[in-house]
Protein backbone atom coordinates (compact mmCIF):
# COMPACT_ATOMS: atom_id res chain seq x y z
CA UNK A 1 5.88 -47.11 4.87
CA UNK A 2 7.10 -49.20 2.19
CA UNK A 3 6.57 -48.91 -1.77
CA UNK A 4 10.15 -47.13 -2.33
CA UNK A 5 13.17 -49.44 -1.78
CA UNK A 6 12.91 -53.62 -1.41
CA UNK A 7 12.43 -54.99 2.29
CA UNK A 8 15.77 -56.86 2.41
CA UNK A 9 17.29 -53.40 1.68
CA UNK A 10 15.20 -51.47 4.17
CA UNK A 11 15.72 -54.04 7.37
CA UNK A 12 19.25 -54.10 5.99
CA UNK A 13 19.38 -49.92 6.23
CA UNK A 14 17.77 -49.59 9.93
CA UNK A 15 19.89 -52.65 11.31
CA UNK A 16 22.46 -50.01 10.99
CA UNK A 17 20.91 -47.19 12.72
CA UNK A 18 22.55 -46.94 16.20
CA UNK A 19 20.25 -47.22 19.27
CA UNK A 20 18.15 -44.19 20.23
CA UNK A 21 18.13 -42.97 23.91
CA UNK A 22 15.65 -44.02 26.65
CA UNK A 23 12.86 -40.94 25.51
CA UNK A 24 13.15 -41.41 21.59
CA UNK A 25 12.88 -45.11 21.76
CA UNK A 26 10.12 -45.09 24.43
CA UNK A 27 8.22 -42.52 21.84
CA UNK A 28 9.16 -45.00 18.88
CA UNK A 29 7.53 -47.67 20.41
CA UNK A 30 4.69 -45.42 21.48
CA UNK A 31 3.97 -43.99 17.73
CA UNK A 32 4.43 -47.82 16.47
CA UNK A 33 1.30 -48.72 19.13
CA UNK A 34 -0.86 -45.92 18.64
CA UNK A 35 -0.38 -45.50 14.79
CA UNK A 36 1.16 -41.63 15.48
CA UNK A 37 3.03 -40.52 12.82
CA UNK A 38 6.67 -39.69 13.34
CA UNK A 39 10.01 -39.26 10.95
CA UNK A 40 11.60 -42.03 12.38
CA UNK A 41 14.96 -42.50 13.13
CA UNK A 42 16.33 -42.59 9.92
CA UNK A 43 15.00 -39.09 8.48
CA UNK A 44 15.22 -37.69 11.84
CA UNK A 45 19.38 -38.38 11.64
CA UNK A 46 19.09 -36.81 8.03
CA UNK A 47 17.19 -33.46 9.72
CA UNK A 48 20.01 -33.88 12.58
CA UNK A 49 22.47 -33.64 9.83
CA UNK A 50 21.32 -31.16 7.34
CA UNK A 51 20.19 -28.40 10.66
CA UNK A 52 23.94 -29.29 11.70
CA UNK A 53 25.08 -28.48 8.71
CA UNK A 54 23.64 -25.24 8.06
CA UNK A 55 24.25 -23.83 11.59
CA UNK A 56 20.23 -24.13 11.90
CA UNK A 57 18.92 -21.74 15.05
CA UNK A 58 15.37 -21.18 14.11
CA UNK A 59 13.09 -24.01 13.08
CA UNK A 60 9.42 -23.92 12.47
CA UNK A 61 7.77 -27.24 12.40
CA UNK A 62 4.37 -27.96 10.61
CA UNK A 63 3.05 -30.75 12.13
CA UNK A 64 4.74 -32.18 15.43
CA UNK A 65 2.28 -34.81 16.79
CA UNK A 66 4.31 -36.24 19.83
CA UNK A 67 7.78 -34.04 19.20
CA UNK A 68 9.51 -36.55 18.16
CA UNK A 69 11.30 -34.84 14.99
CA UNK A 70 11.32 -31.40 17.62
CA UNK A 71 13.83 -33.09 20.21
CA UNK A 72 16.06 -34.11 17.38
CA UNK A 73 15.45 -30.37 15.76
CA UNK A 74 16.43 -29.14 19.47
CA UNK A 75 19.53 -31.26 20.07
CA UNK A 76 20.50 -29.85 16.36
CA UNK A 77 19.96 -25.96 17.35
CA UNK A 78 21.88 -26.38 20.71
CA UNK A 79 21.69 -23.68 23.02
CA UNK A 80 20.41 -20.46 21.81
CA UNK A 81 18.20 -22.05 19.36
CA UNK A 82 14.65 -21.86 18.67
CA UNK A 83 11.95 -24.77 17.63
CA UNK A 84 8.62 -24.13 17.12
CA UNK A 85 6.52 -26.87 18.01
CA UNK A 86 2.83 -27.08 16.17
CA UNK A 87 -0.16 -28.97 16.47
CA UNK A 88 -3.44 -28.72 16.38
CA UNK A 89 -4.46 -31.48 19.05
CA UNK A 90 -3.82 -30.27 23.21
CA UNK A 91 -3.75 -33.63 23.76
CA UNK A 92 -1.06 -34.42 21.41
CA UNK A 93 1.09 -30.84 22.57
CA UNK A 94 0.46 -31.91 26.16
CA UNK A 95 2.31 -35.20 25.99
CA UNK A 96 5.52 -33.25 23.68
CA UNK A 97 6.28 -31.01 26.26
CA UNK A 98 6.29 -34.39 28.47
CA UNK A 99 8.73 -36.00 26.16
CA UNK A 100 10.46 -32.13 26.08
CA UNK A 101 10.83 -32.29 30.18
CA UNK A 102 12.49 -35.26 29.74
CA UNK A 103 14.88 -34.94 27.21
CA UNK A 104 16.37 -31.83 28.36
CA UNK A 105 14.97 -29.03 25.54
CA UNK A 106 12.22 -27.63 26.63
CA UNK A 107 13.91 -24.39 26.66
CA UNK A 108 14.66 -24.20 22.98
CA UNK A 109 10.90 -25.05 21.95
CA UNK A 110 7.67 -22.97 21.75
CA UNK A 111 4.68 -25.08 21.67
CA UNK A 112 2.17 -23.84 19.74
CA UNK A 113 -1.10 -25.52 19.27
CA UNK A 114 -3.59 -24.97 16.61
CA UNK A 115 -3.69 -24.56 12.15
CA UNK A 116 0.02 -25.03 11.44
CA UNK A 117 -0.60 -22.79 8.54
CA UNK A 118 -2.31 -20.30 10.63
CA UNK A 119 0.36 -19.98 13.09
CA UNK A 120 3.40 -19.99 10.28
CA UNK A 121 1.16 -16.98 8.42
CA UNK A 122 0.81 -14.95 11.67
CA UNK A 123 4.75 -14.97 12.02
CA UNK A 124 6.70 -12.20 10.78
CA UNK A 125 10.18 -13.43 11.04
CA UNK A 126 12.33 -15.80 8.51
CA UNK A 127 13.32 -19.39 9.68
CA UNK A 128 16.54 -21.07 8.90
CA UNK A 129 14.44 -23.96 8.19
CA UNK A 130 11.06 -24.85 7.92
CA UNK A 131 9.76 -28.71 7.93
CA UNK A 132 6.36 -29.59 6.79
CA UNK A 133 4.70 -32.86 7.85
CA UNK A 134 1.25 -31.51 7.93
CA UNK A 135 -2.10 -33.26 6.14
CA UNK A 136 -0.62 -33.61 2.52
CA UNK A 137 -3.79 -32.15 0.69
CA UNK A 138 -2.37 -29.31 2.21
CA UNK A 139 0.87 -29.42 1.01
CA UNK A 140 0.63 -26.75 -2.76
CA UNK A 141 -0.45 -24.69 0.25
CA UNK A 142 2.22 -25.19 2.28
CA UNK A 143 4.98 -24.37 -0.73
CA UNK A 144 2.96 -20.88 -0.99
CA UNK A 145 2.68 -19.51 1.93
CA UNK A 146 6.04 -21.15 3.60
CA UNK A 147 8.60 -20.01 0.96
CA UNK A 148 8.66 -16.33 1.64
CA UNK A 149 9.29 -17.69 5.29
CA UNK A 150 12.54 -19.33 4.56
CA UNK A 151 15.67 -16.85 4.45
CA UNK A 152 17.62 -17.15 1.25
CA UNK A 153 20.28 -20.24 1.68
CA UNK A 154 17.81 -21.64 4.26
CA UNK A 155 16.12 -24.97 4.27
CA UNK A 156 12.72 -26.11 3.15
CA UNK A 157 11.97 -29.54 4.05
CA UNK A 158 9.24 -32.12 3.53
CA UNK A 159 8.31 -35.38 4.70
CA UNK A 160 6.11 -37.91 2.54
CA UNK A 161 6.81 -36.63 -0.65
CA UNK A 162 7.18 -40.17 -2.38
CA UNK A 163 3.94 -41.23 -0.15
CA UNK A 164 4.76 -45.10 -0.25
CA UNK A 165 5.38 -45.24 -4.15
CA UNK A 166 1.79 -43.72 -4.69
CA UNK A 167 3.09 -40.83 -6.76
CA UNK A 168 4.01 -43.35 -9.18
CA UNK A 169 0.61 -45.12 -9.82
CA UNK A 170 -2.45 -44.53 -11.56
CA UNK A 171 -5.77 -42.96 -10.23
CA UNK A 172 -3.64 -40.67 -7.52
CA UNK A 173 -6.31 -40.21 -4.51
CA UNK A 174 -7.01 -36.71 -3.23
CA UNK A 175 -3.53 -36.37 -1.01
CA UNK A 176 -1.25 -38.07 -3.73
CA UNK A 177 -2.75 -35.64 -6.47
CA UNK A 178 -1.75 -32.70 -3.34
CA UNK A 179 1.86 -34.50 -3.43
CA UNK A 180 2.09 -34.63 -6.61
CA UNK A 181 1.63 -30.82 -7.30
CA UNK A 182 3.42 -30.53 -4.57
CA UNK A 183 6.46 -32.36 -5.89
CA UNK A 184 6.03 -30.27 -9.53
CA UNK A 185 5.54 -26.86 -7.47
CA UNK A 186 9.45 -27.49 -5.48
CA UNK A 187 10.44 -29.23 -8.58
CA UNK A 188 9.80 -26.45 -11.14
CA UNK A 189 10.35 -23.48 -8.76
CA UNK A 190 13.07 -20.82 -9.73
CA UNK A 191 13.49 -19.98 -5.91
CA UNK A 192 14.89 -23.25 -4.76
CA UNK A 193 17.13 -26.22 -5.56
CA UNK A 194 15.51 -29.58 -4.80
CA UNK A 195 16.72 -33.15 -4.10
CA UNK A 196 13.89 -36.14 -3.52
CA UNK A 197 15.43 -38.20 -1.21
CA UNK A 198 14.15 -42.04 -1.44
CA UNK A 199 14.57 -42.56 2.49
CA UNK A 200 11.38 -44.00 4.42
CA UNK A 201 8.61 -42.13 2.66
CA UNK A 202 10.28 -39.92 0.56
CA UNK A 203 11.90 -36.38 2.10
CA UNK A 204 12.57 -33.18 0.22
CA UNK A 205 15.28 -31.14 0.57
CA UNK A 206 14.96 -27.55 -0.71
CA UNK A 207 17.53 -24.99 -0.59
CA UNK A 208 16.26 -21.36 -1.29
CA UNK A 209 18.32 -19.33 -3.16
């Protein structure tokens, strides 16, 4: 993404990463060929972590594209857990469960295709976390209608939130001026406790109280 930390420190940062296996680098090089957007490995080892960390059994994601953040969700909620996969492209959903197949956790994740707001409002359950990596002029809508969907000590995560350094220029576009509400919205709210991280492209971490 660039615009947050200095190249040197950033090839420097994912020199250190330790290799991926055969399906995550093979969809790696895929999303790098194809401009798909994924989390990478880097924020995908920090969603491995937190979901680890909190004993995480039901995910929701908003916004899947390929799966790659799912299988690392997946691996995190081990047997008995829950993922739901969303997107609104068959095509896209199609290839996941693929990618699913072959990484072994297809059984943990529901594949849902279609409005990944839609879906999230339809459900009537809480989530230990929810991750949203949907279109970011959607994202004040996102904080409203996903919060009540997070239990209490749950997770609310987002990707993009620093959207390459844009938050911090002049004349925001129509998705930085949705980020940066966005940011204010998780910021300022009494319901959660918030930490920007500066990794890749910026990744919230919300804890609801």
């Amino acid at each position: 993404m660039g615009g947050i930390t200095v190249p040197e420190v950033e090839d420097y940062f994912y020199a250190l990463l330790p290799p991926r296996d055969d399906v995550l680098a093979e969809m790696e090089v895929e999303a790098g060929k194809n401009n798909v957007a994924i989390v990478g490995p880097a924020v995908a080892r920090v969603l491995y972590q937190l979901a680890i960390i909190g004993g995480a059994k039901k995910i929701f994601e908003m916004g899947s594209a390929i799966g790659y953040s799912t299988i690392w969700w997946a691996r995190a909620a081990g047997e008995g857990g829950r993922v739901i996969y969303t997107d609104g492209d068959p095509k896209r959903a199609e290839k996941a469960r693929r990618y699913f197949d072959r990484a072994g956790v297809s059984e943990r994740i529901t594949v849902r295709v279609g409005d990944a707001l839609e879906i999230l409002s339809e459900e009537k359950s809480q989530y230990d976390i929810i991750f949203n990596d949907v279109d970011k002029v959607d994202y004040p809508r996102v904080f409203r209608l996903a919060l009540p969907q997070v239990k209490s000590g749950g997770l609310f995560i987002s990707d993009n939130v620093l959207w390459s350094g844009r938050v911090a220029r002049p004349n925001p576009d129509a998705q930085t001026k949705a980020i940066l509400e966005f940011n204010k919205l998780i910021c300022e709210s009494k319901d959660l406790f918030t930490t920007i991280l500066p990794i890749r492209d910026g990744l919230a971490v919300c804890v609801k109280k």
